[in-house]
PDB file of N, CA and C in Angstrom:
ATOM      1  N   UNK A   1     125.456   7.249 -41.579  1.00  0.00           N
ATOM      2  CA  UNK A   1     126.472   6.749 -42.478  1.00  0.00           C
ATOM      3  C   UNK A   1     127.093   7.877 -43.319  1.00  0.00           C
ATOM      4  N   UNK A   2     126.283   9.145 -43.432  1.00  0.00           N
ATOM      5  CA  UNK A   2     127.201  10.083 -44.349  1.00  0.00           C
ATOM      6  C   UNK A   2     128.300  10.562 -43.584  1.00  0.00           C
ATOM      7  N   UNK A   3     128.064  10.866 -42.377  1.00  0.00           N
ATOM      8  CA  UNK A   3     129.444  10.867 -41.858  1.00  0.00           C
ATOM      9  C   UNK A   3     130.341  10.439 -41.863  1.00  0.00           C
ATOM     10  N   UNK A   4     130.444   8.929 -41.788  1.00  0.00           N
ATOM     11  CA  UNK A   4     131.496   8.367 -41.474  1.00  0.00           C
ATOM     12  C   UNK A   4     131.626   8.481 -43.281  1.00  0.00           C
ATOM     13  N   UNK A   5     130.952   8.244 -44.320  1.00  0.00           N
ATOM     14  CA  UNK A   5     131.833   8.558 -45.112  1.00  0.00           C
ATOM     15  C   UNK A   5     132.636   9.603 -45.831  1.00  0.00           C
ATOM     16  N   UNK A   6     132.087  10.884 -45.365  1.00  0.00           N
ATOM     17  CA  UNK A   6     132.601  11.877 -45.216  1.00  0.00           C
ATOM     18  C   UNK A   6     134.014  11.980 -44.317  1.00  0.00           C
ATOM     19  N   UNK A   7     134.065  11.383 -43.657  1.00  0.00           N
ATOM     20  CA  UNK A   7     135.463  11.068 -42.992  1.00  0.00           C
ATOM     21  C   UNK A   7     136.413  10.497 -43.611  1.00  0.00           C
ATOM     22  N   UNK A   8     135.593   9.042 -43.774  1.00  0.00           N
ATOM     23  CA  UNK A   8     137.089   8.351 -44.817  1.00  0.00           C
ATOM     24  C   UNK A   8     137.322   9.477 -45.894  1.00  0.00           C
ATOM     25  N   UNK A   9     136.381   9.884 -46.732  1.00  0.00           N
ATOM     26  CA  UNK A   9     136.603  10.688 -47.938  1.00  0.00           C
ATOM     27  C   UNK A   9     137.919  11.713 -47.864  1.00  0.00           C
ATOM     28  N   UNK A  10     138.137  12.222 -46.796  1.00  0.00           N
ATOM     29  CA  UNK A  10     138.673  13.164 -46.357  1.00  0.00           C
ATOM     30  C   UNK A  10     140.024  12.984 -45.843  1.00  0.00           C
ATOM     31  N   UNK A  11     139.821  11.987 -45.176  1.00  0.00           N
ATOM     32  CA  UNK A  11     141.082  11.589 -43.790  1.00  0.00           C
ATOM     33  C   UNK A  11     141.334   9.908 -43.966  1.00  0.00           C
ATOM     34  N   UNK A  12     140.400   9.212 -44.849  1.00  0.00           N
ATOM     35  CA  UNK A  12     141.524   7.651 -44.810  1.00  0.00           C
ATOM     36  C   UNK A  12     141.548   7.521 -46.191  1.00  0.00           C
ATOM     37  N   UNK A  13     142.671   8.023 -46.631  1.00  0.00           N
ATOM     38  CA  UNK A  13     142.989   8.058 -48.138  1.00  0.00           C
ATOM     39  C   UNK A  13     144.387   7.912 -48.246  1.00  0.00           C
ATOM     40  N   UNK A  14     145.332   7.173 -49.189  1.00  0.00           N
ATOM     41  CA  UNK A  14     146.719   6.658 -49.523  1.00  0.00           C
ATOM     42  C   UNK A  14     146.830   8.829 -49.587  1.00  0.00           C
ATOM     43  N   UNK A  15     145.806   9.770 -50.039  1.00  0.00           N
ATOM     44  CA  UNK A  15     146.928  10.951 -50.286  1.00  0.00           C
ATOM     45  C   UNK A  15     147.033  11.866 -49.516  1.00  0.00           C
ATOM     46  N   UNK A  16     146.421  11.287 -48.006  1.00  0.00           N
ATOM     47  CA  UNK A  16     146.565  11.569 -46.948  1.00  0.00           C
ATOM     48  C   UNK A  16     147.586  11.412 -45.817  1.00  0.00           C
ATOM     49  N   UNK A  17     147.924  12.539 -44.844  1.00  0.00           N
ATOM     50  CA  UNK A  17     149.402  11.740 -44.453  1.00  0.00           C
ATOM     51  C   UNK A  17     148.941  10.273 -43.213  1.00  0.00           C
ATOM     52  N   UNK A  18     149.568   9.651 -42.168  1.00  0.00           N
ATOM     53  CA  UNK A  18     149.840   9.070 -41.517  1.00  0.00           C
ATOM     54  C   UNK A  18     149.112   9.502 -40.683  1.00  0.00           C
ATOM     55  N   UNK A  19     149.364  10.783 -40.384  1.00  0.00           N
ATOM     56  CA  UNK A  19     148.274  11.357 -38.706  1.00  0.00           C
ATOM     57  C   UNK A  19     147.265  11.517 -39.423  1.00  0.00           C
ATOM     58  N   UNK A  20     146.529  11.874 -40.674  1.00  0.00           N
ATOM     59  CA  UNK A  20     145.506  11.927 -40.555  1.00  0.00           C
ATOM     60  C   UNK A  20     145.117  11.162 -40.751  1.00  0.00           C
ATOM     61  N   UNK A  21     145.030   9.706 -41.441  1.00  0.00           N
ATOM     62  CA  UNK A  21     144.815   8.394 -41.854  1.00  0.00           C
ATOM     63  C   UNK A  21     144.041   7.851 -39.897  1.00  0.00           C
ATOM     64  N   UNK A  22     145.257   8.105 -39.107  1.00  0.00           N
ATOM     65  CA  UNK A  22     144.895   7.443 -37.852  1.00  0.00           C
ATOM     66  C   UNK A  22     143.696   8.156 -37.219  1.00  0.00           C
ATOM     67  N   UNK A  23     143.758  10.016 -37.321  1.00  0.00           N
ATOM     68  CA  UNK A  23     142.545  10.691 -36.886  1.00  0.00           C
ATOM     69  C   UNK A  23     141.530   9.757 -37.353  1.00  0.00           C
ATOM     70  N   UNK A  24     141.567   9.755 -38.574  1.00  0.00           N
ATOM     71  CA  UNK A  24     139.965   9.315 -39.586  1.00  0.00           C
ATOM     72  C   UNK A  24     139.783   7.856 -39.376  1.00  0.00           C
ATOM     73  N   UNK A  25     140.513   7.259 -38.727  1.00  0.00           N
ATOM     74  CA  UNK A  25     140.012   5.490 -38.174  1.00  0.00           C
ATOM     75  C   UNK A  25     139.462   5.764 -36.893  1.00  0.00           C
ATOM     76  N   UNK A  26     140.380   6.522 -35.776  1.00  0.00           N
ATOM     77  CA  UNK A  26     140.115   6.491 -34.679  1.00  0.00           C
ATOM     78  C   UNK A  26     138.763   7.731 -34.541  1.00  0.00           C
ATOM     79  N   UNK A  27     138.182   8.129 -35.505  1.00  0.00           N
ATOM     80  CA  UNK A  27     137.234   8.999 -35.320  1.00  0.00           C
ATOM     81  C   UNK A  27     135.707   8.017 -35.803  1.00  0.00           C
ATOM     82  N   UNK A  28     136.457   7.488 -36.864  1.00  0.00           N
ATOM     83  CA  UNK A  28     135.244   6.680 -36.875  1.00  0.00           C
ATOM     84  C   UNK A  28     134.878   5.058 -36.033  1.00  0.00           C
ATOM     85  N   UNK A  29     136.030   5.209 -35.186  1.00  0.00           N
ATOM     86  CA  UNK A  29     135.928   3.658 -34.700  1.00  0.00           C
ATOM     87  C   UNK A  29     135.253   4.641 -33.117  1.00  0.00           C
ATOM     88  N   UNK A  30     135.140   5.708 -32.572  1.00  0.00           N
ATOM     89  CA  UNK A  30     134.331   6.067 -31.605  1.00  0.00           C
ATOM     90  C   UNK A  30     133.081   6.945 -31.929  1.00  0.00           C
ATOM     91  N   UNK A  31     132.728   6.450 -33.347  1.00  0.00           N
ATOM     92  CA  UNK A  31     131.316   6.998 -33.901  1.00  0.00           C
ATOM     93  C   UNK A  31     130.724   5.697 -33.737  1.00  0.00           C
ATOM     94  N   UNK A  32     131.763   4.550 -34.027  1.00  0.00           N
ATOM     95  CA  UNK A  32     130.765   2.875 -33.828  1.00  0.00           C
ATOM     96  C   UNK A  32     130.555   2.855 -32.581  1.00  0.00           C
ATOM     97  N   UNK A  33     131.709   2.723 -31.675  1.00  0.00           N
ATOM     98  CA  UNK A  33     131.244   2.815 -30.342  1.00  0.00           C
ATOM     99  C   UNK A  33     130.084   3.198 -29.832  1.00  0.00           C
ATOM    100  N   UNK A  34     129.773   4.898 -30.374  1.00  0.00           N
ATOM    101  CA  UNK A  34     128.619   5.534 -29.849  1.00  0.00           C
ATOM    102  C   UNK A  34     127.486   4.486 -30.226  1.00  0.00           C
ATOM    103  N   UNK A  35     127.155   4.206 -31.706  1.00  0.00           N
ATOM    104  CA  UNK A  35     126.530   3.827 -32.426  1.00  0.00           C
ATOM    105  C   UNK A  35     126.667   2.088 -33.191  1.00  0.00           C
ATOM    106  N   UNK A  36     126.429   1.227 -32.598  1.00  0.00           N
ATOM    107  CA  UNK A  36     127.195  -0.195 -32.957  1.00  0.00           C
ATOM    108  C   UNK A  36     126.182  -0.377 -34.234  1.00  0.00           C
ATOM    109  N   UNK A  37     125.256   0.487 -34.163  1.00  0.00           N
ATOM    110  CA  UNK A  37     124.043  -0.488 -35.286  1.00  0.00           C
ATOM    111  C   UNK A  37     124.540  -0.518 -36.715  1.00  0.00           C
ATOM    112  N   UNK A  38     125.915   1.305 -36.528  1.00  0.00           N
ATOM    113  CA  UNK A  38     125.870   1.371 -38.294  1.00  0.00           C
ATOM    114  C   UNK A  38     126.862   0.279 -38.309  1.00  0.00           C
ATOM    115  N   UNK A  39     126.928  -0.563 -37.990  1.00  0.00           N
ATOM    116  CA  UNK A  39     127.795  -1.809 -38.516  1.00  0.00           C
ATOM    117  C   UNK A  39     127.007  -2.597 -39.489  1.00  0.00           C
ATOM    118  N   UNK A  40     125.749  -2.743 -39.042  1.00  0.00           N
ATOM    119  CA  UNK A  40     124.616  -3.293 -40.292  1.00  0.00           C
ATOM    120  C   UNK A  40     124.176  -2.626 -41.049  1.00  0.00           C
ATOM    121  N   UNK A  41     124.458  -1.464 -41.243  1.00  0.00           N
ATOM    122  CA  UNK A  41     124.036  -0.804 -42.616  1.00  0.00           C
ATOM    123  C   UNK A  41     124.670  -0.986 -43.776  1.00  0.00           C
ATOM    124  N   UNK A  42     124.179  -1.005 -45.002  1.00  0.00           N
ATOM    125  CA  UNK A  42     124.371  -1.556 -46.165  1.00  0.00           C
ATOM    126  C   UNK A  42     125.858  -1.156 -46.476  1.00  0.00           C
ATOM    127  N   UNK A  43     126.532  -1.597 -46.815  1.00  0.00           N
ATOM    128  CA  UNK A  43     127.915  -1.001 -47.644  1.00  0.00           C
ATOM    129  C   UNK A  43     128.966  -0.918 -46.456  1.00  0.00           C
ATOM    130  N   UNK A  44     129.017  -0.929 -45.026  1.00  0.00           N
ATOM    131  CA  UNK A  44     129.702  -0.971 -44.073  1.00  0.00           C
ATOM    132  C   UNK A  44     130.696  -2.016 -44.045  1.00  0.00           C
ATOM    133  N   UNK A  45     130.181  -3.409 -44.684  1.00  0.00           N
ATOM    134  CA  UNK A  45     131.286  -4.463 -44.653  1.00  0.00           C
ATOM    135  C   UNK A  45     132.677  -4.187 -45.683  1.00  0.00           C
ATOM    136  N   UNK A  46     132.125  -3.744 -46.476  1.00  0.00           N
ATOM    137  CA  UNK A  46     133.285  -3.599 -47.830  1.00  0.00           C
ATOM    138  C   UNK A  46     134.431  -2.010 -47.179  1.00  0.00           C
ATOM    139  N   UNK A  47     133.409  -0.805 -46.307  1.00  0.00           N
ATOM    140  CA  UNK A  47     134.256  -0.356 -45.704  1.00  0.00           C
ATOM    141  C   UNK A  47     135.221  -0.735 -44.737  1.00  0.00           C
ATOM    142  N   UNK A  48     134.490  -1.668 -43.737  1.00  0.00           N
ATOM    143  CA  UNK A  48     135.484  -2.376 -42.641  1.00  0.00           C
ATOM    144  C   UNK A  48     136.974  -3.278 -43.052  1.00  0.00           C
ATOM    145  N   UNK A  49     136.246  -3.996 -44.261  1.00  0.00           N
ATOM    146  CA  UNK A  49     137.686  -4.598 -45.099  1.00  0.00           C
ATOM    147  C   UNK A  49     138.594  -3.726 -45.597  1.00  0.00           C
ATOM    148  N   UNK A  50     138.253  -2.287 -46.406  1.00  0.00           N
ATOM    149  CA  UNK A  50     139.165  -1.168 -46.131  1.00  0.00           C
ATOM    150  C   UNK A  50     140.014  -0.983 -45.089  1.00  0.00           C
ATOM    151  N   UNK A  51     139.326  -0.749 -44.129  1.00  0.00           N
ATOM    152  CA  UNK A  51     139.669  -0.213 -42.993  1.00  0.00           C
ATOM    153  C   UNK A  51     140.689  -1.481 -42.634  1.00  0.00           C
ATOM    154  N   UNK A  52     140.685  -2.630 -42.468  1.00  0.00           N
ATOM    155  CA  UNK A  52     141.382  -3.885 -42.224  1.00  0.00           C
ATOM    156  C   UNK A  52     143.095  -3.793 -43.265  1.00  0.00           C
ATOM    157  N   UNK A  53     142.544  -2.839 -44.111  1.00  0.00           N
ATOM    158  CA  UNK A  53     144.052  -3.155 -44.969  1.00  0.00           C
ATOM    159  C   UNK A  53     145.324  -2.270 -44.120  1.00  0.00           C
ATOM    160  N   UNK A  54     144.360  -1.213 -43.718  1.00  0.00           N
ATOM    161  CA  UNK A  54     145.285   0.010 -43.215  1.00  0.00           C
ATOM    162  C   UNK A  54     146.014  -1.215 -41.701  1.00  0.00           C
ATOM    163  N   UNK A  55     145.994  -2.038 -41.634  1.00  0.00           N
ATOM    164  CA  UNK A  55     146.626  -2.642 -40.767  1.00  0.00           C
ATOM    165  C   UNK A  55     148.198  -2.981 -40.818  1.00  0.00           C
ATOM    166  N   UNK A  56     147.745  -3.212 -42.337  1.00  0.00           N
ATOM    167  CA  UNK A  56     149.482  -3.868 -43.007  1.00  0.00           C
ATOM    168  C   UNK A  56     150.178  -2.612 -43.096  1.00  0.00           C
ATOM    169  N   UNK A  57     149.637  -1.169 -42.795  1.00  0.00           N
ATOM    170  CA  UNK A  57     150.702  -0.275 -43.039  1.00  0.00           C
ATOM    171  C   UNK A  57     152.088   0.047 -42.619  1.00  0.00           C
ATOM    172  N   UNK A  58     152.760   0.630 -42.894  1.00  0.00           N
ATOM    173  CA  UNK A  58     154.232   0.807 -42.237  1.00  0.00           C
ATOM    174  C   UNK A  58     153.878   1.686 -40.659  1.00  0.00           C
ATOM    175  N   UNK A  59     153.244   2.297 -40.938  1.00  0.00           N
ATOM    176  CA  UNK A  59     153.419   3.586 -40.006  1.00  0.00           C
ATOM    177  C   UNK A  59     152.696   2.738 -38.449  1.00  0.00           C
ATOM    178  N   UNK A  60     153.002   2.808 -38.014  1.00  0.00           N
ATOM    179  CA  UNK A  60     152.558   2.112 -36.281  1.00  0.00           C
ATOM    180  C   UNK A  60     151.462   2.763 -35.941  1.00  0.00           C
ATOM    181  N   UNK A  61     151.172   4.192 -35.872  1.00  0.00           N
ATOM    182  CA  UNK A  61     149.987   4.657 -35.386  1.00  0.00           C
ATOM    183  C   UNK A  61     148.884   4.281 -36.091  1.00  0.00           C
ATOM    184  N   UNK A  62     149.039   4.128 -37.717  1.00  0.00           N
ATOM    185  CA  UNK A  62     148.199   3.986 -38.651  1.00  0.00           C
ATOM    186  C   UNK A  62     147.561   1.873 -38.219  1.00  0.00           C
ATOM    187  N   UNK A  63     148.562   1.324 -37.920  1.00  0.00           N
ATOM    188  CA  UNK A  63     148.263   0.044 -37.401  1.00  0.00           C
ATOM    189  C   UNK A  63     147.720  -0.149 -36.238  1.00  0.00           C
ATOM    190  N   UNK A  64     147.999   0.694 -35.111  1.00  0.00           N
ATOM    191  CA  UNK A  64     147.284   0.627 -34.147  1.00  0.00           C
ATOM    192  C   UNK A  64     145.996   1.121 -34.317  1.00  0.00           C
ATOM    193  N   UNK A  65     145.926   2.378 -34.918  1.00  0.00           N
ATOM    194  CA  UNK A  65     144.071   2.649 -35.148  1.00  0.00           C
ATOM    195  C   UNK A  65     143.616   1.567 -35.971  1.00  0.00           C
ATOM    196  N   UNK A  66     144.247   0.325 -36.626  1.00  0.00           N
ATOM    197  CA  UNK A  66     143.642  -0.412 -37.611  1.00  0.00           C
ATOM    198  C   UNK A  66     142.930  -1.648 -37.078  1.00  0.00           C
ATOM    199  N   UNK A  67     144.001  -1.538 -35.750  1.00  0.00           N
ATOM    200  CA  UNK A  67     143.527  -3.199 -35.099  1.00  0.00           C
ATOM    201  C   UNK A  67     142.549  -2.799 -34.123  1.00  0.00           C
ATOM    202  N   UNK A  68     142.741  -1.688 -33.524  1.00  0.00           N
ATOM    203  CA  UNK A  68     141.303  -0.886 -32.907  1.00  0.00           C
ATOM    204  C   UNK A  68     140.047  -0.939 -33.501  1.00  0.00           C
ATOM    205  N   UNK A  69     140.150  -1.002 -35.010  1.00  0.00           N
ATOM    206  CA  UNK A  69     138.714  -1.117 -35.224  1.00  0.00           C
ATOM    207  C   UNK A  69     138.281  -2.567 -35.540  1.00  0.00           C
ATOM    208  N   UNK A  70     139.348  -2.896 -35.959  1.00  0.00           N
ATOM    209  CA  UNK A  70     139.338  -4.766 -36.340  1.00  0.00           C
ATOM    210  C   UNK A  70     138.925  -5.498 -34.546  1.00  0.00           C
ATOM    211  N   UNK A  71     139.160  -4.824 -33.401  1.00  0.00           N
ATOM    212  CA  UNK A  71     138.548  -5.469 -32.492  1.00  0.00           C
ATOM    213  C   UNK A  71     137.289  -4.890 -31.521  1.00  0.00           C
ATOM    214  N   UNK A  72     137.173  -3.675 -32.565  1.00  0.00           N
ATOM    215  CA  UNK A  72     135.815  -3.017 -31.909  1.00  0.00           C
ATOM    216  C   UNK A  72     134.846  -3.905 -32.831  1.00  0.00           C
ATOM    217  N   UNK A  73     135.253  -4.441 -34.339  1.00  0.00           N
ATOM    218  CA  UNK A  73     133.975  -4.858 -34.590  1.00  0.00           C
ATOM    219  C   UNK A  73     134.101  -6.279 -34.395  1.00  0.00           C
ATOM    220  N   UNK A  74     134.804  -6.910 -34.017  1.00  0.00           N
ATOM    221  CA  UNK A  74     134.798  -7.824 -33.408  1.00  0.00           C
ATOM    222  C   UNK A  74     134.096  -8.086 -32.088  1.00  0.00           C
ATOM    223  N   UNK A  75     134.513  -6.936 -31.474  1.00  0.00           N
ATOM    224  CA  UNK A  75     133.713  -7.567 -30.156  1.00  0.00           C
ATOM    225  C   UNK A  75     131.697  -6.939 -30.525  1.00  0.00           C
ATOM    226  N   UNK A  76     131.686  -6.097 -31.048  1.00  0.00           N
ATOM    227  CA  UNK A  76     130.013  -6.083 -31.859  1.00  0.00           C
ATOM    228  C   UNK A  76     129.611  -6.627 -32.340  1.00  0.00           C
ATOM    229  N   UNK A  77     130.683  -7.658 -32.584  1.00  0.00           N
ATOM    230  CA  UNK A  77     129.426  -8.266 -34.327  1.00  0.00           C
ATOM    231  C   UNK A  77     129.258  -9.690 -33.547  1.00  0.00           C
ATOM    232  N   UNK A  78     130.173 -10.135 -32.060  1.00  0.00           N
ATOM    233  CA  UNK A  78     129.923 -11.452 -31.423  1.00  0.00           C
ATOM    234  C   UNK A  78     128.754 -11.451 -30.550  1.00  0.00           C
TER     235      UNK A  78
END
């Protein structure tokens, strides 16, 4: 888990641009992949709802990495 929050910290932040916003979803949505368990680790849900907002963004790439992770943990958590 320090990774991935070391990622958002870095790369999914409003003072971050657009490409990196999408790096830092799509980097951590193929760290779940590797790893489906950190989905149950403590504090992961309140990140995923983060991660769920970046959906409504303007920018298209930033929405496509958003619904990527909205259906990676979808298909894990069924």
């Amino acid at each position: 888990v320090p990774v991935v929050k070391a990622i958002a910290h870095n790369f999914i932040t409003e003072r971050c641009t657009n490409e990196a916003i999408t790096v830092g979803i799509n980097t951590v949505r193929e760290i779940i992949v590797r790893a489906p368990s950190l989905l149950r680790e403590p504090g992961m849900d309140d990140f995923v709802k983060d991660l769920v907002m970046y959906g409504k963004k303007t920018h298209k790439s930033v929405m496509i990495a958003a619904h990527g992770m909205v259906n990676l943990v979808r298909y894990v958590m069924l």
